[in-house]
Protein backbone atom coordinates (compact mmCIF):
# COMPACT_ATOMS: atom_id res chain seq x y z
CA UNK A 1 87.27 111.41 85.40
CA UNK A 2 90.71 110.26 86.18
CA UNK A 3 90.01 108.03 89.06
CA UNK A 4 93.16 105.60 91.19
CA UNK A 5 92.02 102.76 92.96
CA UNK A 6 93.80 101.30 96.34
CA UNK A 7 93.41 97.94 97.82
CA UNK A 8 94.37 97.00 100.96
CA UNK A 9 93.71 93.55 101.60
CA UNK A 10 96.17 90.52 101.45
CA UNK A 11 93.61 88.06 99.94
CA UNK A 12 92.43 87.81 95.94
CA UNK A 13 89.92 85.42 97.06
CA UNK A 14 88.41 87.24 99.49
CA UNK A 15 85.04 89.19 99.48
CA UNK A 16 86.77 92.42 99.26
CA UNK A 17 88.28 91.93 96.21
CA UNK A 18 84.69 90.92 94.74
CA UNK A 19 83.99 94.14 95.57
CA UNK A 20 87.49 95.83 93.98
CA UNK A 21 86.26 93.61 90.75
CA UNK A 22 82.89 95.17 90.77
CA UNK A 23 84.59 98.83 90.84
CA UNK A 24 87.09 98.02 88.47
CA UNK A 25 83.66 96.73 86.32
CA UNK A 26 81.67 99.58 86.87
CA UNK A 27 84.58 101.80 86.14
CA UNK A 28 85.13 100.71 82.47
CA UNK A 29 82.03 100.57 81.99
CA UNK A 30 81.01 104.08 83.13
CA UNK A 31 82.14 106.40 79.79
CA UNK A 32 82.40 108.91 82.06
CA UNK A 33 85.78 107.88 83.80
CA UNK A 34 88.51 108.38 81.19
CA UNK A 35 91.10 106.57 83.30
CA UNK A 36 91.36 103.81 85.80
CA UNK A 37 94.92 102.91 87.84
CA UNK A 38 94.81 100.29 90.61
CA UNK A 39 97.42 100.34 93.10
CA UNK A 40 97.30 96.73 95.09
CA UNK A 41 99.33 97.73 98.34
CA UNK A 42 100.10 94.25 99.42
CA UNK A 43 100.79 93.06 95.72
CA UNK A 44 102.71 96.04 95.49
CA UNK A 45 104.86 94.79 98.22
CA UNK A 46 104.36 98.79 99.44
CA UNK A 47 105.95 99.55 102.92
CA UNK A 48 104.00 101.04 105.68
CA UNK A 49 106.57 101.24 108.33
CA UNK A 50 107.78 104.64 108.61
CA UNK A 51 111.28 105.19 109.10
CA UNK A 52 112.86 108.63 110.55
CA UNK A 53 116.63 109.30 111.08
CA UNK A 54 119.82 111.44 110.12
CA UNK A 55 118.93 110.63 106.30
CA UNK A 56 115.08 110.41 106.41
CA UNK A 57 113.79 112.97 107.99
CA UNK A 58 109.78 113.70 108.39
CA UNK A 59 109.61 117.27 107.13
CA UNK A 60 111.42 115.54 103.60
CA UNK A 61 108.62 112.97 103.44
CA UNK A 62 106.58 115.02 100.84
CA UNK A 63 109.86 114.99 98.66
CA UNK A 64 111.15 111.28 99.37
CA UNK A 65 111.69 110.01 96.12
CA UNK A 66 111.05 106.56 97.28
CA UNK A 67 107.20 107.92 97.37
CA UNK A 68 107.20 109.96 93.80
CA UNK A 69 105.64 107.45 92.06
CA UNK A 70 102.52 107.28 94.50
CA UNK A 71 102.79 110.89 94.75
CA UNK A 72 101.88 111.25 90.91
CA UNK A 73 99.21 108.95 91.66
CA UNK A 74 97.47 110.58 93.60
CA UNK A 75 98.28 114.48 91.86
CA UNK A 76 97.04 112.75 88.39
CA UNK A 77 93.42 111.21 90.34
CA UNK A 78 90.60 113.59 90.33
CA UNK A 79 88.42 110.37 91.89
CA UNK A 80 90.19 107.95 94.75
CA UNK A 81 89.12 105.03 95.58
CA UNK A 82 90.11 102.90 98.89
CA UNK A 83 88.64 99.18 99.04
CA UNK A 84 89.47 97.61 102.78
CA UNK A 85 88.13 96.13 105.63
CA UNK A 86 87.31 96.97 108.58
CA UNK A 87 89.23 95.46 111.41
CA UNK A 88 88.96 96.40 115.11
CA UNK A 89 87.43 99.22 113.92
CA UNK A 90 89.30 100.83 111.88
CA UNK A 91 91.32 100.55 108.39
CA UNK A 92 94.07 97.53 108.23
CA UNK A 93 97.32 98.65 109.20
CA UNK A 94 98.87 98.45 105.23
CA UNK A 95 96.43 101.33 104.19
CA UNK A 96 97.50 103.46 107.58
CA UNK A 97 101.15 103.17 106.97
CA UNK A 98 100.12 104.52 103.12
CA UNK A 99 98.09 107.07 104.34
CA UNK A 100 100.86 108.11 107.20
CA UNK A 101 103.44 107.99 104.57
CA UNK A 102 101.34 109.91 101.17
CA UNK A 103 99.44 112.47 102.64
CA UNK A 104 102.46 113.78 104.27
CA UNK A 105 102.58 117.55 104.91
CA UNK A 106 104.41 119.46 102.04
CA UNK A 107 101.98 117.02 99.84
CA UNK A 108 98.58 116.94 101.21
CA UNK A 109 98.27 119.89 103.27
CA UNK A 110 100.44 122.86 104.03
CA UNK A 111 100.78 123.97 107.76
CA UNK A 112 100.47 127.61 108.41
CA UNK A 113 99.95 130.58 111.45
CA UNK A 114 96.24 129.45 112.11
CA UNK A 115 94.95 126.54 113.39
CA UNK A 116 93.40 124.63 110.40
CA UNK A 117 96.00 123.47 107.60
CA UNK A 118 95.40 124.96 103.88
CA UNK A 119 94.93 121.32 102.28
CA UNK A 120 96.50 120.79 98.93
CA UNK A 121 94.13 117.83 97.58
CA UNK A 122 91.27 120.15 96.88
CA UNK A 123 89.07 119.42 94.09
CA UNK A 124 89.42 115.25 94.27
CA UNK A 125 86.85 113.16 95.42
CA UNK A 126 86.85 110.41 97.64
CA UNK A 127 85.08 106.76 97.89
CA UNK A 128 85.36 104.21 100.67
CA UNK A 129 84.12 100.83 100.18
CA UNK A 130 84.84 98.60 103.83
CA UNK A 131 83.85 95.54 105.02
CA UNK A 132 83.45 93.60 108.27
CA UNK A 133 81.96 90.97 109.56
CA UNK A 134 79.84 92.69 112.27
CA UNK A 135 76.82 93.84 111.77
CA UNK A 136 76.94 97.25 109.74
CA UNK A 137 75.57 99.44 112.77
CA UNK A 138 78.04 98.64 115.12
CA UNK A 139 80.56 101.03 114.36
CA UNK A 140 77.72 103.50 114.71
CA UNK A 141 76.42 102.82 117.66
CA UNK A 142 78.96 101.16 119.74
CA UNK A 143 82.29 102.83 118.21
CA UNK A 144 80.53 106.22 118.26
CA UNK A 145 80.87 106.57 114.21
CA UNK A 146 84.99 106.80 114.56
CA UNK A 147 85.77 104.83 111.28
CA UNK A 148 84.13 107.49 108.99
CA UNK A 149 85.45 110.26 111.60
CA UNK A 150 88.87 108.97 111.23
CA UNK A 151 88.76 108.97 107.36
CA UNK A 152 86.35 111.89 106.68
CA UNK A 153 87.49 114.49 109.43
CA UNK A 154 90.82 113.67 110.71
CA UNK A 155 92.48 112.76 106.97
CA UNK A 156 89.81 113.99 104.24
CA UNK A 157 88.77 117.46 105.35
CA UNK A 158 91.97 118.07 106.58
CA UNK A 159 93.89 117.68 103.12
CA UNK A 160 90.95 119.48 101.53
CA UNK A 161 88.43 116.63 99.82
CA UNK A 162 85.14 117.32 101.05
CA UNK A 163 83.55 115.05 98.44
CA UNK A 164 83.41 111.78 100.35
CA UNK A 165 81.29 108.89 99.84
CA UNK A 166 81.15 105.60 102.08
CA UNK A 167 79.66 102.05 101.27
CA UNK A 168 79.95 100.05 104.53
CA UNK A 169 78.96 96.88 104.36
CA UNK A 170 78.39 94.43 107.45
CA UNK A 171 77.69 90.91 108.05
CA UNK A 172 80.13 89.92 105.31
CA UNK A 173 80.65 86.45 106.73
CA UNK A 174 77.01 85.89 107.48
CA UNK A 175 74.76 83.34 104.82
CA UNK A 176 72.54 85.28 104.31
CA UNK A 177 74.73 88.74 104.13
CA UNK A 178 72.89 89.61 100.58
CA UNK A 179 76.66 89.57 99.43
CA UNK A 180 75.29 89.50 95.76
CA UNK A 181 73.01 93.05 95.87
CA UNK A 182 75.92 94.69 97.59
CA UNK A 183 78.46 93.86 94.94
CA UNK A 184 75.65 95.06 92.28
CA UNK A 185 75.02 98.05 94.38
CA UNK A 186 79.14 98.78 94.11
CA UNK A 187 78.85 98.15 90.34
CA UNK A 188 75.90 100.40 89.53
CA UNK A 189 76.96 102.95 91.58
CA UNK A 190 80.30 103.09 89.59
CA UNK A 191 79.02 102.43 86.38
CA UNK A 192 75.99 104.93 86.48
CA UNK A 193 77.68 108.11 88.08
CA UNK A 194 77.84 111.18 86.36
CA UNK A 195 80.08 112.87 88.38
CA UNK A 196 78.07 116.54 88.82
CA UNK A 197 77.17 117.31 91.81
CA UNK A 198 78.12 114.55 94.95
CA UNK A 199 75.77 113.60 97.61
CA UNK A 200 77.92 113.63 100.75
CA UNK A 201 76.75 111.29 103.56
């Protein structure tokens, strides 16, 4: 199991990369996955802006050679990986500007007669680990479920990964946020997967 990791959070002291370390952990020590590449976008220095004029044009995206080394990233992964938080509902702004840029049509998807795409990333599989410092049924209740809508309907599905698994963890900031069994619930998950059949959530 070939399996990239991304993520998308500007602090190496912060809570979500305690849990990158625990997937990174699990990872190696899971005989199962063969391979392991992390891609740090704000290490990385990547650029989310997106950029379109006479020379960059958006129907080139999929070809921009600026992109071809995150393109054989994600070609070579048959497991993907996005650690993040949550904030204001939704994924931080670095990973959106990644996603807007890599799973660009020509790449991800191809656009046809009909109404739904044929999706190009079929056969990968897909975890999400967030965090956020409200509790973990508010974007549930209150935001109607739209963080796992946005990243398992609108961007998932649509490129053709129906395997999709979420950890979403709330009341990160909280004392008593049981911090320490959710990082050993990351690591055992990781490091005891056998990689048959997925339960989707």
């Amino acid at each position: 199991m070939k399996t990239l990791i991304i993520y998308a959070h500007p602090n190496h002291e912060s809570l979500c990369y305690a849990f990158l370390q625990k997937v990174l952990e699990g990872c190696r020590d899971n005989l199962v996955i063969s391979e392991i590449q992390l891609l740090d976008l704000y290490a990385e220095g990547f650029d989310p802006v997106l950029v379109f004029n006479e020379k960059k044009r958006r129907r080139d995206m999929h070809t921009d050679p600026e992109l071809a080394r995150y393109r054989e990233q994600l070609s070579w992964a048959e497991q993907i990986v996005f650690v993040y938080p949550i904030w204001w509902g939704r994924p931080p702004a670095m990973l959106l500007g990644y996603i807007d840029k890599m799973f660009a049509a020509g790449f991800a998807f191809r656009t046809g007669r009909g109404l739904i795409p044929g999706g190009l990333l079929k056969g990968k599989r897909v975890v999400c680990i967030s965090t956020m410092k409200g509790p973990t049924f508010y974007p549930l209740f209150w935001l109607n479920n739209s963080h796992k809508v946005l990243m398992r309907r609108a961007l998932f599905s649509y490129v053709g990964i129906k395997k999709v698994k979420f950890f979403e963890f709330g009341g990160m900031e909280h004392p008593d946020g049981r911090q320490e069994q959710k990082l050993n619930r990351v690591y055992q998950y990781f490091r005891n997967a056998k990689y048959g059949r997925m339960v989707i959530r």
